[in-house]
Every structure is written in structure tokens, then in C-alpha cells.
C-alpha atoms as a PDB file:
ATOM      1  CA  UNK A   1       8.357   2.982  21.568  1.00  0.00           C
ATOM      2  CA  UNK A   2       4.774   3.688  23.297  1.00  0.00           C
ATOM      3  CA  UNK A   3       5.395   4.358  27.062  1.00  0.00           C
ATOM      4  CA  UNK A   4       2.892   2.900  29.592  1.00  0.00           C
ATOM      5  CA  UNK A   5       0.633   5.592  29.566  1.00  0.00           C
ATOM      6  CA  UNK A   6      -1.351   4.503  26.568  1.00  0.00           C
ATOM      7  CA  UNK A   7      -5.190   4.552  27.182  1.00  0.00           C
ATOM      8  CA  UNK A   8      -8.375   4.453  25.305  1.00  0.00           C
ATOM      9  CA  UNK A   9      -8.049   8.215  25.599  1.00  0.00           C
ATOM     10  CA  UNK A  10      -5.138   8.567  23.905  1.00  0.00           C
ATOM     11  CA  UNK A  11      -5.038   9.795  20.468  1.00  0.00           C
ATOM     12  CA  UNK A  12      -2.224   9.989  17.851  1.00  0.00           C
ATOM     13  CA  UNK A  13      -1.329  12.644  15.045  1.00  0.00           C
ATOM     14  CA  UNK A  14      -1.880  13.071  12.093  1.00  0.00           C
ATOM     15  CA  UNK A  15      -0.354  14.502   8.971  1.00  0.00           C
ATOM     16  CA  UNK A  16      -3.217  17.001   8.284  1.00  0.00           C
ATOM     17  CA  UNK A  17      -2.894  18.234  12.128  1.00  0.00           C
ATOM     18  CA  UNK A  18      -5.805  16.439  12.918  1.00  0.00           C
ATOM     19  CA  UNK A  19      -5.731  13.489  15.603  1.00  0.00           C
ATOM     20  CA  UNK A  20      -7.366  10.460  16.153  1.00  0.00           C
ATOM     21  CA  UNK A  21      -7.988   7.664  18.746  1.00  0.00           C
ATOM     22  CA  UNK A  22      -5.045   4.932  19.304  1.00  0.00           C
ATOM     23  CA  UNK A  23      -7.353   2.264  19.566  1.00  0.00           C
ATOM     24  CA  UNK A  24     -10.448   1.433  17.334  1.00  0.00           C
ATOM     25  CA  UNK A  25     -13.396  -1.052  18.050  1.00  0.00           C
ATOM     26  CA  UNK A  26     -13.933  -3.214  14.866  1.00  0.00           C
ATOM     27  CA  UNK A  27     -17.137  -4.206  13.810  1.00  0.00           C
ATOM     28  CA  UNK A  28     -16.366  -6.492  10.734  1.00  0.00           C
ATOM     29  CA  UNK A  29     -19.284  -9.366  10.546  1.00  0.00           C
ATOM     30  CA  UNK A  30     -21.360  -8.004  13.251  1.00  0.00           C
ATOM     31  CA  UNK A  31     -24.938  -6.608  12.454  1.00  0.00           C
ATOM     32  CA  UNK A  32     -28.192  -5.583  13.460  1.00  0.00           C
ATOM     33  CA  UNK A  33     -28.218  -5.740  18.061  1.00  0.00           C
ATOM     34  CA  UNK A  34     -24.889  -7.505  17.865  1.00  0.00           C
ATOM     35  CA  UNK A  35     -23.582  -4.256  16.459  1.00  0.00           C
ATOM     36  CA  UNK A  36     -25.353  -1.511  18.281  1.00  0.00           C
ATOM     37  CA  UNK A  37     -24.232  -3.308  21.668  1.00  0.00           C
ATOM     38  CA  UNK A  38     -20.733  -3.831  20.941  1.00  0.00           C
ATOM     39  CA  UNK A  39     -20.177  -0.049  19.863  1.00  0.00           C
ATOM     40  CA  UNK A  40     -22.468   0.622  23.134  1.00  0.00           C
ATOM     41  CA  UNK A  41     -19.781  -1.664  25.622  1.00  0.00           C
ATOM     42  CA  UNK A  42     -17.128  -0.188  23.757  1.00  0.00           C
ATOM     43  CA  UNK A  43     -18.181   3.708  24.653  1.00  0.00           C
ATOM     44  CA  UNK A  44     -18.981   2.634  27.513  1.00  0.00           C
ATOM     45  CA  UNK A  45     -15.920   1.108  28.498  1.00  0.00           C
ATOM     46  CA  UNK A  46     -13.720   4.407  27.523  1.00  0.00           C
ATOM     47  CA  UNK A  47     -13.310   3.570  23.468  1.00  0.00           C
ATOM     48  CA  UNK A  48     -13.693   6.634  21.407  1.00  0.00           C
ATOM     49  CA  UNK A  49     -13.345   5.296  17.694  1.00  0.00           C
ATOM     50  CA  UNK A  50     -15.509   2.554  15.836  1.00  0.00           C
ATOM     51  CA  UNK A  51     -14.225   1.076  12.530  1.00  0.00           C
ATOM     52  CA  UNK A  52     -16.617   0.441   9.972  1.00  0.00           C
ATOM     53  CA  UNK A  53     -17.257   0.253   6.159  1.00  0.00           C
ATOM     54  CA  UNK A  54     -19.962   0.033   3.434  1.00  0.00           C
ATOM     55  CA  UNK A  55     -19.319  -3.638   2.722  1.00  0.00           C
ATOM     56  CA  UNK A  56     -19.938  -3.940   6.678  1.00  0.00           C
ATOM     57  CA  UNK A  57     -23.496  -2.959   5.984  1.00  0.00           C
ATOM     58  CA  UNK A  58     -23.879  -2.042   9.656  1.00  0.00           C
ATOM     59  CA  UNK A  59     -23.169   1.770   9.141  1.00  0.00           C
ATOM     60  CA  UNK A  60     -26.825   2.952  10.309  1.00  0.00           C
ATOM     61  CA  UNK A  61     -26.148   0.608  13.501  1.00  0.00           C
ATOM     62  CA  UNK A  62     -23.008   1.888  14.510  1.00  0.00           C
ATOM     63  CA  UNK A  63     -24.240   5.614  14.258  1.00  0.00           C
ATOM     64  CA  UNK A  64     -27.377   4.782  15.790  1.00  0.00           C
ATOM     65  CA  UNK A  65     -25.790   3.154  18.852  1.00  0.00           C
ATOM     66  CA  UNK A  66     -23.142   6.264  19.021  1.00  0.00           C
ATOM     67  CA  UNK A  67     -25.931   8.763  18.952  1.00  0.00           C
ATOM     68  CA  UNK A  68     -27.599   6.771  21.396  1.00  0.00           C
ATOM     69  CA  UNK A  69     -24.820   6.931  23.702  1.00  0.00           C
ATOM     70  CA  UNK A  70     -24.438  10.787  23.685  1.00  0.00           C
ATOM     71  CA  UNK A  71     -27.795  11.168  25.061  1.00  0.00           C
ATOM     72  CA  UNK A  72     -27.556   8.305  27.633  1.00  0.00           C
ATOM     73  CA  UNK A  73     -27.208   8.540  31.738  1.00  0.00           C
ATOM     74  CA  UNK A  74     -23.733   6.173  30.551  1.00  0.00           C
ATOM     75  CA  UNK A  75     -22.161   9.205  29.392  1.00  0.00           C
ATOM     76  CA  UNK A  76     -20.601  10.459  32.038  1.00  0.00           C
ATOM     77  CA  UNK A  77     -18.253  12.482  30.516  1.00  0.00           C
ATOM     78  CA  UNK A  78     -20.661  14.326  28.275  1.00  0.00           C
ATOM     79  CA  UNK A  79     -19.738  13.168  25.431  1.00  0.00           C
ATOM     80  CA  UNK A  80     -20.842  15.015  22.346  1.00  0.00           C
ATOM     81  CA  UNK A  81     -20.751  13.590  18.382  1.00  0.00           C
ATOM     82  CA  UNK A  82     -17.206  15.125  17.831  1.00  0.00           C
ATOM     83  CA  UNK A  83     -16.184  13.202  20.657  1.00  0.00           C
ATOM     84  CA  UNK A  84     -16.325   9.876  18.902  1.00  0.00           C
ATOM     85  CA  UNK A  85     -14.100   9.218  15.749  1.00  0.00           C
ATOM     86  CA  UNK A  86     -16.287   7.313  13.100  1.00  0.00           C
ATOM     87  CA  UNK A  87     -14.575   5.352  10.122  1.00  0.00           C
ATOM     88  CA  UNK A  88     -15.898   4.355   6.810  1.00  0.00           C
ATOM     89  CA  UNK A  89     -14.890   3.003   3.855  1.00  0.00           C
ATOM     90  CA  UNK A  90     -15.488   2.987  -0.070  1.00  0.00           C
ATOM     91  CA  UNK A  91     -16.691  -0.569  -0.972  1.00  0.00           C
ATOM     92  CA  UNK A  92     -15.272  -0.434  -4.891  1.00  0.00           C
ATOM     93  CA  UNK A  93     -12.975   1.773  -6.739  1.00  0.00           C
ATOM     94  CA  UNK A  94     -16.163   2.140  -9.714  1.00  0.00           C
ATOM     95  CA  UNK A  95     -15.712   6.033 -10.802  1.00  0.00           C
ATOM     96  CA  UNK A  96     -15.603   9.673  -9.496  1.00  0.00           C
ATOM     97  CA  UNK A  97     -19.160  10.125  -9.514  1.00  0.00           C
ATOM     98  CA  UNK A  98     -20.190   6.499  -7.695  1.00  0.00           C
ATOM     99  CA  UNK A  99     -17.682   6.994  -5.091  1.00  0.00           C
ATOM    100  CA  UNK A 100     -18.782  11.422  -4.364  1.00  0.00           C
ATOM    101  CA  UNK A 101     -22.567   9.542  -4.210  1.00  0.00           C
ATOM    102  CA  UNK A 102     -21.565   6.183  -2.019  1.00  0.00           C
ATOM    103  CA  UNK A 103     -19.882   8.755   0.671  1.00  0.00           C
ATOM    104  CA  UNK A 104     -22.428  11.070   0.720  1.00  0.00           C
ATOM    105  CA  UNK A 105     -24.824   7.929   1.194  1.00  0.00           C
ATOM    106  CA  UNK A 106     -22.710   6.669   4.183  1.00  0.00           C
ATOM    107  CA  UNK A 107     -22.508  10.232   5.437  1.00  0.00           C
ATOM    108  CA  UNK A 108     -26.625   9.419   5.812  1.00  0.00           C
ATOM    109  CA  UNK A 109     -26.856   6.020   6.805  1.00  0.00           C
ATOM    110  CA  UNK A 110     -24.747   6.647   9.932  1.00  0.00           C
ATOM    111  CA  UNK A 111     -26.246   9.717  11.066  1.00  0.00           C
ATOM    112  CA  UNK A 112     -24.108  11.639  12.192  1.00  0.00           C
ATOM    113  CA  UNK A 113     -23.536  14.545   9.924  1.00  0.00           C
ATOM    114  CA  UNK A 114     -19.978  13.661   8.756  1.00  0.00           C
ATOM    115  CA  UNK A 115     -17.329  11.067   8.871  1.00  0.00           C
ATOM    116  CA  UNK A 116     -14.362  11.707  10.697  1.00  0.00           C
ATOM    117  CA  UNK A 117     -12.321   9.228   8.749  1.00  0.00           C
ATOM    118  CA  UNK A 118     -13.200   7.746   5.327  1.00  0.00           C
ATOM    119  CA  UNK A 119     -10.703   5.221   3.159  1.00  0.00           C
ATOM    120  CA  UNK A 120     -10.659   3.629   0.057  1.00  0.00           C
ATOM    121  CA  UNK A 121     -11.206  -0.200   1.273  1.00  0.00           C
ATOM    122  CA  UNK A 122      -8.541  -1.714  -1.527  1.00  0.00           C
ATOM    123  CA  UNK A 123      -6.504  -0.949  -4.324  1.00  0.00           C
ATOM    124  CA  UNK A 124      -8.612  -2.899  -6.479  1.00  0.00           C
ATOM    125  CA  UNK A 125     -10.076  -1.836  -9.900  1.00  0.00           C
ATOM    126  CA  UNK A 126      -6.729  -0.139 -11.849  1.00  0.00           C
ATOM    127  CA  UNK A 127      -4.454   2.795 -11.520  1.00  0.00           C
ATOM    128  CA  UNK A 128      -6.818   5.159 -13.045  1.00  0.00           C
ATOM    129  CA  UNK A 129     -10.016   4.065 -10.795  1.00  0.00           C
ATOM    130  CA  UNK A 130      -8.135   4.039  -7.795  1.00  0.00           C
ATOM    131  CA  UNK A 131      -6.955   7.694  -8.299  1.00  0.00           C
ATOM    132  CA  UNK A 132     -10.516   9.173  -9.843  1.00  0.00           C
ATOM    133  CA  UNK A 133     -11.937   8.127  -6.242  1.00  0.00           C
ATOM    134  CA  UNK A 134      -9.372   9.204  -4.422  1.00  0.00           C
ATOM    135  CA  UNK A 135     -10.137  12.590  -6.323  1.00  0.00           C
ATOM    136  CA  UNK A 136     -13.727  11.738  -4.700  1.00  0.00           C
ATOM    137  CA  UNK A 137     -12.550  11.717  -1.282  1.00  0.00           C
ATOM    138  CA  UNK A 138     -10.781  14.827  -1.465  1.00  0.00           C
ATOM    139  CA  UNK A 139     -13.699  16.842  -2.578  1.00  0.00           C
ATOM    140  CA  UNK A 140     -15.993  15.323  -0.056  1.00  0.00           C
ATOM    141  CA  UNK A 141     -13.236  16.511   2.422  1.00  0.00           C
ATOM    142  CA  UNK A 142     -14.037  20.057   0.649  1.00  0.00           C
ATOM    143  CA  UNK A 143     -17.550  20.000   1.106  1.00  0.00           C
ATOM    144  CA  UNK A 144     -17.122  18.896   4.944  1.00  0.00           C
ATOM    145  CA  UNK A 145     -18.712  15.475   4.505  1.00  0.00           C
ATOM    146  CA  UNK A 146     -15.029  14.232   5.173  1.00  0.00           C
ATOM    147  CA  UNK A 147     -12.533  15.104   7.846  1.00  0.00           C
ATOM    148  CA  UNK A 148      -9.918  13.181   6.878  1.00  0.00           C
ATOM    149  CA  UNK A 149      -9.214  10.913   4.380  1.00  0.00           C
ATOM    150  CA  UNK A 150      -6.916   7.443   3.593  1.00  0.00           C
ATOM    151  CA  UNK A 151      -6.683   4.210   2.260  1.00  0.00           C
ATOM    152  CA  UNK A 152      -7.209   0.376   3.157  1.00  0.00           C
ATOM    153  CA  UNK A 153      -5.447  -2.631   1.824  1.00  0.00           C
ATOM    154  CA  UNK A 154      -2.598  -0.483  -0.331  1.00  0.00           C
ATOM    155  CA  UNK A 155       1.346  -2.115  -0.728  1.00  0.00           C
ATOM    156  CA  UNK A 156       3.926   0.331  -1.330  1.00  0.00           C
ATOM    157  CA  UNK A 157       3.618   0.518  -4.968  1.00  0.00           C
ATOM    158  CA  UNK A 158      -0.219   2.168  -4.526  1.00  0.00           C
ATOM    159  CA  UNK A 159       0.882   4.489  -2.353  1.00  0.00           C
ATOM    160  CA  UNK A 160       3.547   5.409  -4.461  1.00  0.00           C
ATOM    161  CA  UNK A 161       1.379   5.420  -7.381  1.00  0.00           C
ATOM    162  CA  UNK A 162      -0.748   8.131  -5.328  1.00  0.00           C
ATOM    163  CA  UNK A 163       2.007   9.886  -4.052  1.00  0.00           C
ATOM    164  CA  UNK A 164       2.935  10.460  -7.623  1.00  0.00           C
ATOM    165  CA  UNK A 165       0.326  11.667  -9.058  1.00  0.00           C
ATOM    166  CA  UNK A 166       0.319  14.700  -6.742  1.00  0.00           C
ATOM    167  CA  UNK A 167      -2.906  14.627  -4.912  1.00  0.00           C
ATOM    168  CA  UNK A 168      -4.282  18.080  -3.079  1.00  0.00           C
ATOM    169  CA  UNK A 169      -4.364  15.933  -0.130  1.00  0.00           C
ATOM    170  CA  UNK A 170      -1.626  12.960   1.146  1.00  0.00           C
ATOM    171  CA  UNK A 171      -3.386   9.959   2.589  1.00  0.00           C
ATOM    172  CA  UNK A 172      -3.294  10.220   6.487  1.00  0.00           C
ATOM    173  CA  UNK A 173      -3.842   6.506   7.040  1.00  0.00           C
ATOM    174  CA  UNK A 174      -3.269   3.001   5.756  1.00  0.00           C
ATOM    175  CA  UNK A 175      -5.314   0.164   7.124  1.00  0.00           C
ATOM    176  CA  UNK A 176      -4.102  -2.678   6.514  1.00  0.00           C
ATOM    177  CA  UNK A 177      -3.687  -6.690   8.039  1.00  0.00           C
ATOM    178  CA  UNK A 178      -0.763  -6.525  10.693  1.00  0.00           C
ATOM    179  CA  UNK A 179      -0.267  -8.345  13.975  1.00  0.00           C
ATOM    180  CA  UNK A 180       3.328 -10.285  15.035  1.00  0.00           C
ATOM    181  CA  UNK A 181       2.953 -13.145  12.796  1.00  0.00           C
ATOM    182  CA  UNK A 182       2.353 -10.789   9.530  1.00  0.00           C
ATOM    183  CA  UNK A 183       4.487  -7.844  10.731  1.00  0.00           C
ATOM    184  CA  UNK A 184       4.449  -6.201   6.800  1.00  0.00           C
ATOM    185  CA  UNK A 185       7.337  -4.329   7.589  1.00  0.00           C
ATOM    186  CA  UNK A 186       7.832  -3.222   3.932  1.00  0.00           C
ATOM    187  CA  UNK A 187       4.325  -1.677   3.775  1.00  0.00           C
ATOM    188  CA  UNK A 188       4.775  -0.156   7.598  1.00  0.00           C
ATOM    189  CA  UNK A 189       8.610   1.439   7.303  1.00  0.00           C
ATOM    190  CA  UNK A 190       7.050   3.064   4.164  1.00  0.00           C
ATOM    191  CA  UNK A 191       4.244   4.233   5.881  1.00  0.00           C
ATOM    192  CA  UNK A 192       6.112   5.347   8.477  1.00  0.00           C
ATOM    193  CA  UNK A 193       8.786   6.947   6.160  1.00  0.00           C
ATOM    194  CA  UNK A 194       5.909   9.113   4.457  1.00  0.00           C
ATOM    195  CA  UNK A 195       3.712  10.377   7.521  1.00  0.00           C
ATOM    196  CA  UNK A 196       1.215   7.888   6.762  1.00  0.00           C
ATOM    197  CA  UNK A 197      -0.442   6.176  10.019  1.00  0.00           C
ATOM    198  CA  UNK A 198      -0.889   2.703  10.408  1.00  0.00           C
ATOM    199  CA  UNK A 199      -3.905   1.071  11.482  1.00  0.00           C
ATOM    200  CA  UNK A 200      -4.066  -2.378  11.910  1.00  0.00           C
ATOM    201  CA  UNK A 201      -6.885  -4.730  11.415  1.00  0.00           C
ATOM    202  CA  UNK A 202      -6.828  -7.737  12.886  1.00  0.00           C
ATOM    203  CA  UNK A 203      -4.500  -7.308  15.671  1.00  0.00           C
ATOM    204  CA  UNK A 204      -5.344 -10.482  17.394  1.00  0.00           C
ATOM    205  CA  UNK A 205      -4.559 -12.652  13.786  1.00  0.00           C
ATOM    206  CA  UNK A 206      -8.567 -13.530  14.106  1.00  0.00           C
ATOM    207  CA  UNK A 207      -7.280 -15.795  17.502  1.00  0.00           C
ATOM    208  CA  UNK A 208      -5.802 -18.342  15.024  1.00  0.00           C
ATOM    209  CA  UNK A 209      -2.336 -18.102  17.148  1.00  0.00           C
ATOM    210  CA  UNK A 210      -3.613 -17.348  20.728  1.00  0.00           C
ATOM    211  CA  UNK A 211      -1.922 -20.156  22.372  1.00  0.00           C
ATOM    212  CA  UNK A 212       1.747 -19.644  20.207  1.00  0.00           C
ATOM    213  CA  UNK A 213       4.554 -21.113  22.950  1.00  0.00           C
ATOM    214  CA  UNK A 214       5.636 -17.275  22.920  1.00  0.00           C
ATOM    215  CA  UNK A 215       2.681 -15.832  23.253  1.00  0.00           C
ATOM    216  CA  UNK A 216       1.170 -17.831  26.146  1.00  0.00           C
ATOM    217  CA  UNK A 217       4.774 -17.407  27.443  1.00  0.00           C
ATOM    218  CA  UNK A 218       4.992 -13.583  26.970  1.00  0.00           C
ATOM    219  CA  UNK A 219       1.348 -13.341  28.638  1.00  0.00           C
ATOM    220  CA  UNK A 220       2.257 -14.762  31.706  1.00  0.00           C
ATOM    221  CA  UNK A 221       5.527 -13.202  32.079  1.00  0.00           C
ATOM    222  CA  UNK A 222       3.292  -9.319  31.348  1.00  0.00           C
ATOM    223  CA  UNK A 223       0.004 -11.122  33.562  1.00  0.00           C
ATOM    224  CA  UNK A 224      -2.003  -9.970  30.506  1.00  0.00           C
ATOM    225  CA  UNK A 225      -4.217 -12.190  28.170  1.00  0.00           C
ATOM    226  CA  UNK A 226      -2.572 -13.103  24.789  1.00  0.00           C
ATOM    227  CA  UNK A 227      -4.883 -10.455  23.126  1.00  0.00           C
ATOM    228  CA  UNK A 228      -3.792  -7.848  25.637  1.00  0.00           C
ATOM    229  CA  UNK A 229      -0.074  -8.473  24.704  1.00  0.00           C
ATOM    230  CA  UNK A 230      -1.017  -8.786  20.755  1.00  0.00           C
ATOM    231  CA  UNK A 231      -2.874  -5.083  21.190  1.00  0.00           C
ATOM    232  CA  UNK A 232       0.415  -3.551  22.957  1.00  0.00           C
ATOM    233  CA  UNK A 233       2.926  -4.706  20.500  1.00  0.00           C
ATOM    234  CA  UNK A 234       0.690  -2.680  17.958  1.00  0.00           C
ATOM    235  CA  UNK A 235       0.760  -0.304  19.684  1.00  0.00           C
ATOM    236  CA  UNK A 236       4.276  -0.062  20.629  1.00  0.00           C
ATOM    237  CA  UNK A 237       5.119  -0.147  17.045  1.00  0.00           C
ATOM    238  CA  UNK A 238       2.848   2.732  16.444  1.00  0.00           C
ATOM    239  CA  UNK A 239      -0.125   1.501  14.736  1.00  0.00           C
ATOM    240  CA  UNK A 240      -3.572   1.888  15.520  1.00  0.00           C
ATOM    241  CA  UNK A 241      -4.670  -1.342  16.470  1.00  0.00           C
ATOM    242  CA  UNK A 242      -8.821  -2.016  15.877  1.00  0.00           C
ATOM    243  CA  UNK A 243      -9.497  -5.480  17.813  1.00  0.00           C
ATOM    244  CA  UNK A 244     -12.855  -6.699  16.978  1.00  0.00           C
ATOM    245  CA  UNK A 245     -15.149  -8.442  20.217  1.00  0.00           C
ATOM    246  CA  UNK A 246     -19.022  -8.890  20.397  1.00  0.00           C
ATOM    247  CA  UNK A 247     -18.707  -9.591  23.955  1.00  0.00           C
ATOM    248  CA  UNK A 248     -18.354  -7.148  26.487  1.00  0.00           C
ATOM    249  CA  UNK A 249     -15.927  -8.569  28.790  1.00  0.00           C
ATOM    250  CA  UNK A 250     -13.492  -8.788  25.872  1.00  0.00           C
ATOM    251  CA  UNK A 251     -14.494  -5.672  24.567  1.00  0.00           C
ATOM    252  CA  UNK A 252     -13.425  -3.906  28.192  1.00  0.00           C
ATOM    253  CA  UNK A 253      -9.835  -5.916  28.160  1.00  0.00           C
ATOM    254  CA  UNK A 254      -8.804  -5.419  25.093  1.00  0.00           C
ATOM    255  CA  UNK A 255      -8.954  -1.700  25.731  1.00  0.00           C
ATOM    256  CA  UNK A 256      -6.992  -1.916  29.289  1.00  0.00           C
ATOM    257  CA  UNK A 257      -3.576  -1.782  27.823  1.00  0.00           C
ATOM    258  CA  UNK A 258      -1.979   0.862  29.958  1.00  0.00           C
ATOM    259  CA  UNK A 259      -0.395  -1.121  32.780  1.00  0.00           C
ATOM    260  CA  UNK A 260       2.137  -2.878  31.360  1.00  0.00           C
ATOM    261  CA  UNK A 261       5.127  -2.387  28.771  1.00  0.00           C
ATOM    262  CA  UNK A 262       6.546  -5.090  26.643  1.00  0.00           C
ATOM    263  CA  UNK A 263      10.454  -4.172  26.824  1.00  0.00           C
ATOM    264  CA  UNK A 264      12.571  -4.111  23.459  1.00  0.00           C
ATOM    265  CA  UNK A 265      14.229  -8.303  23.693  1.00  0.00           C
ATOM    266  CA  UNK A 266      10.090  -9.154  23.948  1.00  0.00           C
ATOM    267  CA  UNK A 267       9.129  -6.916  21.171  1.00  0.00           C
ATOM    268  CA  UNK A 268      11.540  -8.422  18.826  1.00  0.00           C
ATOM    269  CA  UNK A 269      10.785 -11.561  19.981  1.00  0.00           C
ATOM    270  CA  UNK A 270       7.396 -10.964  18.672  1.00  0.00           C
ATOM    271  CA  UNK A 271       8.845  -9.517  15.559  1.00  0.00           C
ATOM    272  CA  UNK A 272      10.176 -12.547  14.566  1.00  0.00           C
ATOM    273  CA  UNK A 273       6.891 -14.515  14.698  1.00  0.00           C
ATOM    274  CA  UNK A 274       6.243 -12.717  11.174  1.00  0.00           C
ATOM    275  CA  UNK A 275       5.051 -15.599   8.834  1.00  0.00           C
ATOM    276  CA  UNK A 276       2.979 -13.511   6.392  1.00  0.00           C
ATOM    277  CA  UNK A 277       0.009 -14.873   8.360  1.00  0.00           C
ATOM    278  CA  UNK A 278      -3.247 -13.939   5.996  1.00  0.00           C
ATOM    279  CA  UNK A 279      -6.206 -14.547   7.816  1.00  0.00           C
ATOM    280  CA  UNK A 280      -8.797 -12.499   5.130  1.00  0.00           C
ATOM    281  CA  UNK A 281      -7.657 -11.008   2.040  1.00  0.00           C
ATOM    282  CA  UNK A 282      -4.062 -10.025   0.647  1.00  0.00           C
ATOM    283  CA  UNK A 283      -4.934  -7.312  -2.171  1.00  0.00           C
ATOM    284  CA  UNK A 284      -1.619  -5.439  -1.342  1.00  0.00           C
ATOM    285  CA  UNK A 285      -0.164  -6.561  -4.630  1.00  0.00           C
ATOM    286  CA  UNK A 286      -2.588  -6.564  -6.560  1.00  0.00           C
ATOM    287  CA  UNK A 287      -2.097  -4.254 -10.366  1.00  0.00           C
END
């Protein structure tokens, strides 16, 4: 279990010896000023990792608005580009030679020289697809567009499938839906099993269970907000939680984690919310 000491700084291993932030901003169905002042609050307010993909189409924003920061009187800590993590993702599993030419185009539309983490968004499009652009994310690890890659969206049996096939590099990461009431523990215990970090999108179950008996309960008892609590269990658990806010108040709370633990009877009690609670898409099974 995560002690108390968890803060925006704080990063987490990973299998290639490289390490990354333990919490993310998300920037899913934000664009244009909505984006570039979210990621701005967020660095501003001690983040150090922003979450976003092709499909997001709001990867020139995101770099923009990092860049921006770097050279701004709000970066107190003088912050360079390596500083701040940056994710992408792959928006289809089409062939080698799409995927080596969509990365390289995200590597430009952000900005900022490289990506520090860069994932195949699903499983979808077939065995043989899925593993061709995997093959595409290694080599633009090669060429140093890529520092390290994963996947998004995968159940056990892709990962297995890509375990198999004996890749030159192991995924680092799997993104995928979890919060308390879809807990995925299959998909996680594997993960965990295999060195694979977790990263969890939609932490806060897109606020559809905010005012659950035990969650409302469990926030008073901790004298955090619902979100606050929802963000700790993740990370507690060990996952990389990425909550998603446009406004800056939220944006600064959801990141001030650190002062409270939720002991082990209140984690499990959260456990057992789990009712494979989908609040986007569910391509984990998928052939």
C-alpha cells in the first residue's frame, strides 16, 4: 500500500528503468483554450504528466501550453521539457508503416521533440495488426522519437498474445478504465504479475457515483472530496490514476492527495463497490 507521502512529485518505476509521474492530468474532450489552460493549472499546480492521444486531437495544444510553461515567470522550479512526462497514443492498429508515420506526426504536432510515453489506444483491428504496430513503437523507441512504450484498452489475453510473440521490448504500461466500482482485478493482478504498470483512466467513474452512501461516507470520515478519496484508492492500489478537470480549482484538489491514508477495512470497502461500471468503451475482449 502507498504511504502518505504521495505527491504530484512522486513518480513510479518502470520495467525499462525509466520512471514516470504517479498522477496524470487527462485531457479527453477538451480542445483548443480549454486545453492549453487546463495543462497550464495543472503545471502550475505541481502536475508533471499530461495524458493525451491522436483521437484527442488536442496534441499541438497540450505541447504548446507545456512549452509555454517552461519559459513562464510560473515556473518556479525551472522546469525544463524533460521535466514534464507527455503521453500519446496510436488512434488505429492500420499497419507498420501508418503507425512509424502517425508517431512521428504526433512527435510534430506536440512540439516537443519526443514523447515520453506512447501506447497503442486499443486492441482493436486483429492479432496480426496489433503486433505489426507494436513492432512500430519499438522502432520509434530506436530512433529516440519514443521513450517508452505501452498499451491502452488490452484484457489479459492481448497482453498475453504480445507477451508471446516475444517482442524486443515488454509493454511498460496498460491504460485502461479502473476506479472502485470497475476494479478489473483480472486485467490489474496480471498486470501486476508481469511488471506492467497500471494507469487508470477515469478514476473518478466520469462523477456518475460521486454521492455512493460509501463514498460520501468515506469522504467525510478522510475530510476529503469524493474525488480526492476515488484518486487515493488508485493510488493505493498502485495505479497511475489520470483524473480529467477543465477547472482549476478541481484541477489543484485532485492533485492534493498526500494528507491522508485510506486504511486497509476502507480500501476493501471500496473494493467491493466493483460493478463492472463502463462509463466509455469496453474493448478489453474484443478478438
Amino acid at each position: 500500500m502507498a504511504g502518505k507521502s504521495i505527491a504530484l512529485g512522486s513518480r513510479i518505476k518502470l520495467a525499462n528503468g525509466q520512471s514516470m509521474p504517479q498522477i496524470h492530468l487527462g485531457v479527453y474532450l477538451t480542445s483548443g483554450n480549454e486545453t492549453v489552460n487546463a495543462v497550464k493549472w495543472a503545471l502550475e499546480a505541481g502536475y508533471r504528466a499530461i495524458d493525451s492521444a491522436q483521437i484527442y486531437h488536442n496534441e499541438r495544444e497540450v505541447g504548446s501550453s507545456i512549452l509555454a510553461f517552461t519559459s513562464s515567470p510560473s515556473n518556479t522550479s525551472a522546469l525544463k521539457r524533460e521535466d514534464i512526462h507527455f503521453t500519446s497514443k496510436l488512434a488505429s492498429n492500420t499497419s507498420y508503416d501508418a503507425a512509424r508515420k502517425s508517431i512521428r506526426q504526433s512527435v510534430k504536432q506536440s512540439g516537443l521533440g519526443y514523447i515520453d510515453l506512447f501506447l497503442l489506444h486499443s486492441p482493436y483491428g486483429g492479432k496480426s495488426k496489433r503486433l505489426e504496430c507494436w513492432k512500430a513503437v519499438e522502432d520509434a523507441i530506436e530512433d529516440g522519437e519514443v521513450r517508452t512504450g505501452g498499451v491502452s484498452n488490452f484484457g489479459v489475453k492481448h497482453l498475453q498474445e504480445l507477451l508471446a510473440s516475444k517482442p524486443r521490448l515488454h509493454p511498460a504500461v496498460n491504460q485502461i478504465e479502473v476506479h472502485p466500482f470497475n476494479t478489473r482485478t483480472e486485467i490489474t493482478s496480471f498486470c501486476q504479475e508481469h511488471d506492467i504498470v497500471v494507469q487508470a483512466y477515469a478514476p473518478l467513474a466520469r462523477a456518475l457515483r460521486m454521492k455512493h452512501p460509501t463514498i460520501t461516507s468515506l469522504s467525510k470520515k478522510y475530510s476529503c472530496t469524493p474525488a480526492q478519496l476515488m484518486i487515493r484508492w488508485s493510488l493505493q492500489h498502485g495505479f497511475v490514476p489520470l483524473p480529467k478537470s477543465v477547472t482549476k480549482s478541481r484541477i489543484v484538489a485532485n492533485g492534493d492527495v498526500g494528507g491522508f491514508e485510506i486504511d486497509g477495512a476502507d480500501m476493501k470497502c471500496m473494493d467491493g463497490l466493483d460493478e463492472y461500471l463502463v462509463t466509455d468503451w469496453d474493448p478489453v475482449d474484443c478478438d
